[in-house]
N, C-alpha and C. Protein backbone atom coordinates (compact mmCIF):
# COMPACT_ATOMS: atom_id res chain seq x y z
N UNK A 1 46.76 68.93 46.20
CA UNK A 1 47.20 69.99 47.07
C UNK A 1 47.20 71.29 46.27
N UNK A 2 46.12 71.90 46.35
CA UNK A 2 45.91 73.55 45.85
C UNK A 2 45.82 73.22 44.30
N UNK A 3 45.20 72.39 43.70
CA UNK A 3 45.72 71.79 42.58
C UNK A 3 47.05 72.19 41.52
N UNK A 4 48.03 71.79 42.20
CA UNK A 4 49.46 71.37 41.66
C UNK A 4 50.12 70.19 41.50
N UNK A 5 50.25 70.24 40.33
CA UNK A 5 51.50 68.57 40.15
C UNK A 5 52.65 68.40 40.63
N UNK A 6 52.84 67.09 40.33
CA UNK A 6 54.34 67.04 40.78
C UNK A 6 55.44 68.36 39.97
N UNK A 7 55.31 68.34 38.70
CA UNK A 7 56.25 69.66 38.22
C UNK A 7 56.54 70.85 39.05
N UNK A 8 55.23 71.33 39.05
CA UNK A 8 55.23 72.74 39.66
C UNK A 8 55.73 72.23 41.06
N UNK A 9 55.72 71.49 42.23
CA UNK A 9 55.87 71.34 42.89
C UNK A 9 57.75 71.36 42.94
N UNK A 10 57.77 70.82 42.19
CA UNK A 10 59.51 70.28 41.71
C UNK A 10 59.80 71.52 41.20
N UNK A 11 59.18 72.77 40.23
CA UNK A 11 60.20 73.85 40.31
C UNK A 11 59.84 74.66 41.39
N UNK A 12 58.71 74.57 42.30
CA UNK A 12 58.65 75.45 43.44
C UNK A 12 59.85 75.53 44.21
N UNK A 13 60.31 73.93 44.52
CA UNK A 13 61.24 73.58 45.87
C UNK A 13 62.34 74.04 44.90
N UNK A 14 63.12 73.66 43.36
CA UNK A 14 64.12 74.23 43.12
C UNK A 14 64.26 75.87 43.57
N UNK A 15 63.42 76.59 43.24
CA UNK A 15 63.35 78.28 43.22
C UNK A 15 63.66 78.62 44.94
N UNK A 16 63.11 77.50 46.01
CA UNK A 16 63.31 77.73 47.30
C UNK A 16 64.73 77.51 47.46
N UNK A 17 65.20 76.32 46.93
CA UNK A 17 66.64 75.76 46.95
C UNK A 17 67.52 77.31 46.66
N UNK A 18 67.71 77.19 45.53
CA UNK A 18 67.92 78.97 45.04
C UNK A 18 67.99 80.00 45.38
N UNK A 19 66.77 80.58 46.05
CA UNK A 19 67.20 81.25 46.99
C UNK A 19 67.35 81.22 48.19
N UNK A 20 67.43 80.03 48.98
CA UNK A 20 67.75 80.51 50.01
C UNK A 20 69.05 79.20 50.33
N UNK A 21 69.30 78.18 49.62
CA UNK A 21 70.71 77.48 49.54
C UNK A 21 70.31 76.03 50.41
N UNK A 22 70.88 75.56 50.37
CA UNK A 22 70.95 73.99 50.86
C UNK A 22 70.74 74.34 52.74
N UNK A 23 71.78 74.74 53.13
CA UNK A 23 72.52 74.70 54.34
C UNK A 23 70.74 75.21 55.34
N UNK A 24 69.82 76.37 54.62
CA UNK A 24 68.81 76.94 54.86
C UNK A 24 67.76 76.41 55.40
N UNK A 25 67.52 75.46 54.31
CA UNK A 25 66.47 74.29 54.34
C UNK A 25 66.03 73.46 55.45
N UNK A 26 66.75 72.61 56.24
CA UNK A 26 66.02 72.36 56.91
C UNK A 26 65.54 73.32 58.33
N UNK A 27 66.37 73.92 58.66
CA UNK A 27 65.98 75.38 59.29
C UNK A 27 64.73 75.97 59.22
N UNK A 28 64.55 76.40 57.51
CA UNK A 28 63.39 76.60 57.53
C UNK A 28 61.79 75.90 57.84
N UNK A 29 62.31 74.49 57.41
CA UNK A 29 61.13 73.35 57.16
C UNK A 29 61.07 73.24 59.09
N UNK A 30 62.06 73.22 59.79
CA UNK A 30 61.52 73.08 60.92
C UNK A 30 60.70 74.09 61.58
N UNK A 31 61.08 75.71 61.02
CA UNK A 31 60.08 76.79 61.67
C UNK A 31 58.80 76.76 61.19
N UNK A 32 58.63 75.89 59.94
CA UNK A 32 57.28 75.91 59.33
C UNK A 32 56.30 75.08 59.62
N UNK A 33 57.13 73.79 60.23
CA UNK A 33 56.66 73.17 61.00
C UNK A 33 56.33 73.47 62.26
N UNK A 34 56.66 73.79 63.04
CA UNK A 34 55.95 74.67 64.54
C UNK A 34 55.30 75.49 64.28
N UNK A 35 55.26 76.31 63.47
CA UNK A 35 53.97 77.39 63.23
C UNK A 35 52.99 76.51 62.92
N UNK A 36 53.13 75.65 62.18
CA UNK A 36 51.55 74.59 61.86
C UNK A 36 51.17 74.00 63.07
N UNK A 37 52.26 73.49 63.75
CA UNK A 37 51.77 72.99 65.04
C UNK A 37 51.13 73.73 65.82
N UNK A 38 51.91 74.92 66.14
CA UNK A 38 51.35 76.28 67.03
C UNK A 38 49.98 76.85 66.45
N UNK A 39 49.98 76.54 64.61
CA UNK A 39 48.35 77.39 64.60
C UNK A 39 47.32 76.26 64.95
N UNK A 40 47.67 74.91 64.77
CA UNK A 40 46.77 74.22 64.96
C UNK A 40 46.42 74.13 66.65
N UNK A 41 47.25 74.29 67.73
CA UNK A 41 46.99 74.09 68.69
C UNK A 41 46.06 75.47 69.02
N UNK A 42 46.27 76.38 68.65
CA UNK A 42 45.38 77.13 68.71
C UNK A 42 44.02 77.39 68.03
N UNK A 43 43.88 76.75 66.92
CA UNK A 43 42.48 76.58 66.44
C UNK A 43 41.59 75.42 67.24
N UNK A 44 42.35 74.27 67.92
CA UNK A 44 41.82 73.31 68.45
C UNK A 44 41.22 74.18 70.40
N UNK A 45 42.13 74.87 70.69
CA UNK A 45 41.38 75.48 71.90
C UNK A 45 40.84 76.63 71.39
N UNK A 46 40.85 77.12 70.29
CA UNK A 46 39.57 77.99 70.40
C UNK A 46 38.14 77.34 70.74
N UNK A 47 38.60 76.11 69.70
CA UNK A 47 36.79 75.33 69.48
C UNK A 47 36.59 74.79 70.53
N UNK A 48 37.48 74.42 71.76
CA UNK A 48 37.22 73.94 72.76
C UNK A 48 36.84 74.70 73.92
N UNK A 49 37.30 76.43 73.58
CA UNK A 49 36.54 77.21 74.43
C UNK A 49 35.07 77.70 73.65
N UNK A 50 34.76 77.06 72.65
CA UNK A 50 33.19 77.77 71.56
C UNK A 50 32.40 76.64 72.52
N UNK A 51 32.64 75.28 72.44
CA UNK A 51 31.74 74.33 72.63
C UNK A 51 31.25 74.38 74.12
N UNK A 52 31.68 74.66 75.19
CA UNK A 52 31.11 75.03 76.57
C UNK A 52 29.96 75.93 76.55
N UNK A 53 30.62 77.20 75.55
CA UNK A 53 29.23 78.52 75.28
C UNK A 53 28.34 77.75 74.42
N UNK A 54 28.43 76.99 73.68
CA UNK A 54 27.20 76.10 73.01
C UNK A 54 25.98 75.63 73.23
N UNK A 55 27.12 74.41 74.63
CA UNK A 55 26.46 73.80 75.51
C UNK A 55 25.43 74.90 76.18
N UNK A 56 26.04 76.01 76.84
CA UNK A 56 24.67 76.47 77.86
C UNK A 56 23.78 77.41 76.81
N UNK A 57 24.06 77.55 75.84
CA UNK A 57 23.18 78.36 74.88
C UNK A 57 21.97 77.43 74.67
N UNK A 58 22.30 75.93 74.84
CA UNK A 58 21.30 75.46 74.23
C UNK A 58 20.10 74.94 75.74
N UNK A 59 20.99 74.97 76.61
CA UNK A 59 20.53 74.73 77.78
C UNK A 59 19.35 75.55 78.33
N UNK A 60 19.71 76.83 78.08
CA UNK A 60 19.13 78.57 78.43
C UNK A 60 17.82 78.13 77.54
């Protein structure tokens, strides 16, 4: 993942811990999670509105 080890990974999340505190955390992990959801649902209907214009491009 982005090539990082477990270390760096382990002082990333301490430095998050840190600043922003225990109580924060899962708060955050859940908004970060719906934005992934939300960008992915939107990259998946973009390509699903590309592939119709495809289709008749190749048709034409």
């Amino acid at each position: 993942m982005f090539g990082l080890g477990y270390q760096e990974l382990l002082i990333i999340l301490v430095i998050v811990l840190i600043l922003f505190g225990a109580n924060r955390l899962p708060e955050l992990a859940r908004s970060l999670g719906s934005s992934v959801k939300e960008f992915k649902k939107g990259v998946n209907e973009a390509k699903a509105e590309e592939t119709p214009k495809k289709e008749e491009e190749k048709k034409a």
